[in-house]
Protein backbone atom coordinates (compact mmCIF):
# COMPACT_ATOMS: atom_id res chain seq x y z
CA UNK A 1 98.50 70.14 118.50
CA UNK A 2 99.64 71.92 114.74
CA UNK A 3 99.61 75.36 116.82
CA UNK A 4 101.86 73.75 119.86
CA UNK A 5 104.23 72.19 117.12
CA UNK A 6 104.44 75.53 115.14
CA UNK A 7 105.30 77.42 118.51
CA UNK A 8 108.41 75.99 118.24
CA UNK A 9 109.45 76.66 114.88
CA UNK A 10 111.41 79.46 113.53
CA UNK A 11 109.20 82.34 111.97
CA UNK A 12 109.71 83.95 109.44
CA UNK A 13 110.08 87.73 110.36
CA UNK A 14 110.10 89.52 106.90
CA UNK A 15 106.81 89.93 107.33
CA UNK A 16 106.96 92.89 110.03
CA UNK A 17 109.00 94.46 107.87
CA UNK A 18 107.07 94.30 104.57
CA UNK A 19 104.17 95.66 106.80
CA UNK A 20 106.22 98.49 108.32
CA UNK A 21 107.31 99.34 104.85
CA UNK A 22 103.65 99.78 103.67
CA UNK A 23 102.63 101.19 106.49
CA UNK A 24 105.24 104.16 105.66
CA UNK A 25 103.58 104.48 102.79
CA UNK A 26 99.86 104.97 103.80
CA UNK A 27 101.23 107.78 106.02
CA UNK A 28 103.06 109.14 103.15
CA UNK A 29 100.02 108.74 101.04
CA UNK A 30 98.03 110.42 103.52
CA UNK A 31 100.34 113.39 104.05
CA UNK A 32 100.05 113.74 100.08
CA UNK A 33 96.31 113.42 100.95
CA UNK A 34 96.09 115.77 103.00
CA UNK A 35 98.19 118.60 100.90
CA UNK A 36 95.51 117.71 97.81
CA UNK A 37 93.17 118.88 100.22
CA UNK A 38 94.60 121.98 100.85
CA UNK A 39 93.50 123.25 97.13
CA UNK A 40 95.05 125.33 94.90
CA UNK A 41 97.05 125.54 91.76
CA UNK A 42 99.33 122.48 93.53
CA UNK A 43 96.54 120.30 93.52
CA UNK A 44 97.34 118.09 90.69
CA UNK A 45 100.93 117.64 91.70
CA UNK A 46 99.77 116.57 95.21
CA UNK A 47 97.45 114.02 93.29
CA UNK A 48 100.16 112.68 91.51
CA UNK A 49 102.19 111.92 94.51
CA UNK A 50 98.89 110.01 96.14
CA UNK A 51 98.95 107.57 92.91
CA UNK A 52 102.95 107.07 93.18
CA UNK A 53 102.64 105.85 96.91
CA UNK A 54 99.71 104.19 96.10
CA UNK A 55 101.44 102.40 93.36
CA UNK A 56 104.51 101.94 95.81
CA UNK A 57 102.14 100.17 98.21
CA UNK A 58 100.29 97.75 95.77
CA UNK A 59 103.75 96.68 94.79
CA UNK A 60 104.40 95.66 98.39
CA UNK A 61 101.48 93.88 98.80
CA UNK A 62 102.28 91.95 96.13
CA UNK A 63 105.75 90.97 98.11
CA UNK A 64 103.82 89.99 100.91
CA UNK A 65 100.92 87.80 99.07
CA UNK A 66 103.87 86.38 97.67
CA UNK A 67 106.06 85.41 100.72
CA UNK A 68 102.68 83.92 102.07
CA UNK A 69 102.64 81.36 99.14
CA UNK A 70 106.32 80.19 100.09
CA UNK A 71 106.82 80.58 103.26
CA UNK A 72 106.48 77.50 105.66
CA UNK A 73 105.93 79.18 108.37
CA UNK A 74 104.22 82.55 109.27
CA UNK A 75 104.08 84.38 112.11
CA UNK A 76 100.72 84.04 112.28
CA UNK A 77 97.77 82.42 109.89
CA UNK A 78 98.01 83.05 106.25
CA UNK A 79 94.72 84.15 105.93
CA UNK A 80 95.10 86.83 108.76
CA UNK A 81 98.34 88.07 107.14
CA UNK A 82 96.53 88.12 103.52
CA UNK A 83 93.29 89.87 104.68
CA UNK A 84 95.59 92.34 106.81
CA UNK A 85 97.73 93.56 104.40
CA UNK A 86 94.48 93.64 102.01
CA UNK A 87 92.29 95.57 104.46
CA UNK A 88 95.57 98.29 104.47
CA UNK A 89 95.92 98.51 100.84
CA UNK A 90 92.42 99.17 100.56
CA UNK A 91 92.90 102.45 102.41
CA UNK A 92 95.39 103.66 100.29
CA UNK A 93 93.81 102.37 97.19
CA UNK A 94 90.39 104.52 98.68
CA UNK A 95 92.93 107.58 99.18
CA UNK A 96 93.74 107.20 95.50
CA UNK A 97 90.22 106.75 94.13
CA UNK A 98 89.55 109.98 95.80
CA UNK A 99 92.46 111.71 94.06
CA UNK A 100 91.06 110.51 90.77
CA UNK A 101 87.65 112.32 91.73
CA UNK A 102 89.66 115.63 92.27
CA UNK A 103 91.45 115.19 88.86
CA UNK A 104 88.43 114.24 86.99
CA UNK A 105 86.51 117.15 87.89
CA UNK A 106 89.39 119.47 88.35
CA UNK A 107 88.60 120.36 91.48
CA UNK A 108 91.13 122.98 93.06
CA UNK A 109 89.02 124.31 96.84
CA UNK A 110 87.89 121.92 98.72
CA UNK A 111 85.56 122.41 101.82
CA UNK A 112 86.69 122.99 105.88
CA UNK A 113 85.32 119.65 106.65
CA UNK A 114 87.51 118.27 103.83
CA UNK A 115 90.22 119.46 105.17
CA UNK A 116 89.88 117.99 108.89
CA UNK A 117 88.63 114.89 107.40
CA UNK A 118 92.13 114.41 105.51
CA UNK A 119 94.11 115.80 108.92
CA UNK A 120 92.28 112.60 110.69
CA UNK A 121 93.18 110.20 108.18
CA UNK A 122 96.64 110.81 108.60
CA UNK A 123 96.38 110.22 112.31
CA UNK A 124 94.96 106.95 111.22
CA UNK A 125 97.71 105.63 109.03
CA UNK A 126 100.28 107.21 112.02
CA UNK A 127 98.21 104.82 114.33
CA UNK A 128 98.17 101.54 111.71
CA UNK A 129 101.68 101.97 111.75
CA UNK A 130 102.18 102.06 115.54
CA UNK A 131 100.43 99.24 115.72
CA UNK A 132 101.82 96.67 113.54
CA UNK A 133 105.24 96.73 115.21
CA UNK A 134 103.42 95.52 118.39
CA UNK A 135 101.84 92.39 116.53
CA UNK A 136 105.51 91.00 116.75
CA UNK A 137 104.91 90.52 120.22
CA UNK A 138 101.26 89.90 120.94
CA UNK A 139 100.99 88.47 124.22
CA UNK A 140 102.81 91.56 126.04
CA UNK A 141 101.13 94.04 123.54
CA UNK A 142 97.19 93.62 123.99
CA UNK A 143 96.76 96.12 126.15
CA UNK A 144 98.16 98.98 123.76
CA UNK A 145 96.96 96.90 120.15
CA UNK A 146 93.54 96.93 122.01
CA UNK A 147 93.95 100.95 122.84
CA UNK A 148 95.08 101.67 119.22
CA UNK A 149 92.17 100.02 117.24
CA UNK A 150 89.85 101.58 119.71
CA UNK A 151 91.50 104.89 119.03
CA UNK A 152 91.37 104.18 115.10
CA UNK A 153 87.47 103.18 115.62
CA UNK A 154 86.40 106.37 117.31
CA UNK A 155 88.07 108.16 114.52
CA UNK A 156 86.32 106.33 112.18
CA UNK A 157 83.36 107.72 113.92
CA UNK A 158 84.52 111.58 114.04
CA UNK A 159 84.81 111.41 109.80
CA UNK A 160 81.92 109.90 109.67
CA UNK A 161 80.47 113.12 111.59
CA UNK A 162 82.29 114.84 109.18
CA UNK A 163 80.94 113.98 106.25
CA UNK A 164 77.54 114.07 107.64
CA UNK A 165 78.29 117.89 108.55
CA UNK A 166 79.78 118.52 105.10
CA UNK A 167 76.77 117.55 102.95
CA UNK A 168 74.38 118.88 105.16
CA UNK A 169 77.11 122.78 104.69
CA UNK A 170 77.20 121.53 100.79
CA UNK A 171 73.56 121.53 100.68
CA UNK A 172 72.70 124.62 101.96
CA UNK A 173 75.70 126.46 100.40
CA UNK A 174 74.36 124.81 96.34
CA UNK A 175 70.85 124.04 96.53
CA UNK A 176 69.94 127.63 94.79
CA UNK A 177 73.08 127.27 92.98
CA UNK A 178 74.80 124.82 90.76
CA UNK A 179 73.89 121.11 91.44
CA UNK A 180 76.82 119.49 89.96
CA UNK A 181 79.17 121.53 92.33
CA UNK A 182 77.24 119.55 94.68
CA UNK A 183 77.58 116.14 93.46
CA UNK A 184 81.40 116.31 93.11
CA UNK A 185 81.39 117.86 96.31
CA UNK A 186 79.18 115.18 97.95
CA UNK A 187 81.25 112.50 95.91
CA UNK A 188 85.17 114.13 97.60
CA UNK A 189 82.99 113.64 100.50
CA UNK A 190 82.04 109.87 100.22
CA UNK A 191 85.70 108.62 98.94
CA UNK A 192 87.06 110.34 102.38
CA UNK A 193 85.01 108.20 104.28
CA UNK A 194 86.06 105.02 102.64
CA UNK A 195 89.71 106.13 103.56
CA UNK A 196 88.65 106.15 107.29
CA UNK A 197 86.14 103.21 106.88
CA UNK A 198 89.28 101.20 105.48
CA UNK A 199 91.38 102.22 108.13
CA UNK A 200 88.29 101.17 110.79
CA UNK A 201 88.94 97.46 108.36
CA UNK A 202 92.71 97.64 109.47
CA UNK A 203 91.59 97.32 113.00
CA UNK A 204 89.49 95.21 113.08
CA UNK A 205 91.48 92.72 111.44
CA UNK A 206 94.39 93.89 113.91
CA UNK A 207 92.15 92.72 116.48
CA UNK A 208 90.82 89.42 114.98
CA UNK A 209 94.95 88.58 114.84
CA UNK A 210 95.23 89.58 118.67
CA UNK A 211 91.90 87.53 119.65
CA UNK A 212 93.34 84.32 118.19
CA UNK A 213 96.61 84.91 119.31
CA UNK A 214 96.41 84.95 123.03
C-alpha cells in the first residue's frame, strides 16, 4: 500500500542529476587513469588530476547522502540510492588508491596489460554513465539497463584476465631479476582490478534497483 501511495507523489529528481554529475567524473577520472598509465615524465601530473576528480566526486556523494536525509520522497529506496552512489564512489576512490601506488613507488612505465586494463575501465565508467540516465525511467528501460550491466560484467571478466596475464608476464620478466619491481608491479596490478571489480558493484546494484522496480 506505502509503494501505491508513493506512486503518486512528486519525486524528487535532483537525484539523476547529482548521479550524472558523478558519473562525469568517474569518466574523467578514468581518462586521467588511463594517461597515468601511459608512463613517462607526465606521470605525476596525470596522478594529480586522478586525486582532484576523485576529490570532486566524494564531494558529490556527500550532496547526495545528504539530499537522502531530507528528502521526503525519493525516486526510489533510500538505501538503493545510498549503496548506489557508494558502490560508484568506490570505483573512483579504487582509481585513486592506485594512483597513490604509482606515486609512492615512483613508478613512471607501466606494463601492456596495464595499459588495456586502464583503456577498459574507461569503457566502464562511459557505460555507468549511460546507464543511470535510464534509471529515470525503469519500466521502458530494462531491456537496455539489463544489456549495460551485462556488458559492464563481462568486462569485469576481461581485466580480470588481464591481470591474471600480467603477473604471470611480471613473473617471468623479474623472477631472476629484482623482486620488488615485482611486487609494485603485482600491486598496480591488483588496485586495477578493484577499479573494474567496483564498477562490476555499480551493476549490480543498478540491477538490484531495476529488479525491485518493475
Amino acid at each position: 500500500m506505502l509503494r501505491w501511495f508513493r506512486s503518486f507523489l512528486p519525486k524528487e529528481e535532483r537525484f539523476f542529476d547529482l548521479f550524472a554529475r558523478h558519473a562525469k567524473t568517474a569518466v574523467q577520472c578514468a581518462m586521467a587513469l588511463q594517461d597515468m598509465l601511459k608512463g613517462g615524465d607526465e606521470t605525476p601530473v596525470h596522478c594529480q588530476r586522478v586525486n582532484q576528480f576523485e576529490n570532486d566526486a566524494d564531494n558529490i556523494t556527500r550532496e547526495v547522502l545528504t539530499a537522502v536525509r531530507r528528502t521526503f520522497i525519493t525516486p526510489f529506496d533510500r538505501g538503493d540510492i545510498k549503496n548506489l552512489i557508494t558502490a560508484m564512489d568506490d570505483a573512483v576512490d579504487q582509481m585513486q588508491q592506485t594512483a597513490k601506488a604509482v606515486v609512492l613507488f615512483e613508478v613512471r612505465a607501466f606494463e601492456p596489460p596495464m595499459r588495456e586494463m586502464g583503456t577498459l575501465i574507461v569503457e566502464c565508467a562511459d557505460l555507468v554513465g549511460r546507464a543511470l540516465p535510464l534509471l529515470q525511467s525503469i519500466g521502458s528501460n530494462v531491456a537496455m539497463l539489463t544489456q549495460i550491466t551485462e556488458e559492464l560484467t563481462k568486462l569485469e571478466g576481461r581485466v580480470d584476465d588481464l591481470h591474471d596475464i600480467g603477473l604471470k608476464e611480471l613473473y617471468l620478466k623479474h623472477r631472476d631479476a629484482n623482486t620488488m619491481d615485482f611486487i609494485v608491479g603485482a600491486e598496480i596490478y591488483d588496485h586495477l582490478e578493484k577499479v573494474a571489480d567496483r564498477f562490476d558493484d555499480v551493476a549490480n546494484e543498478i540491477n538490484s534497483i531495476v529488479i525491485e522496480q518493475v
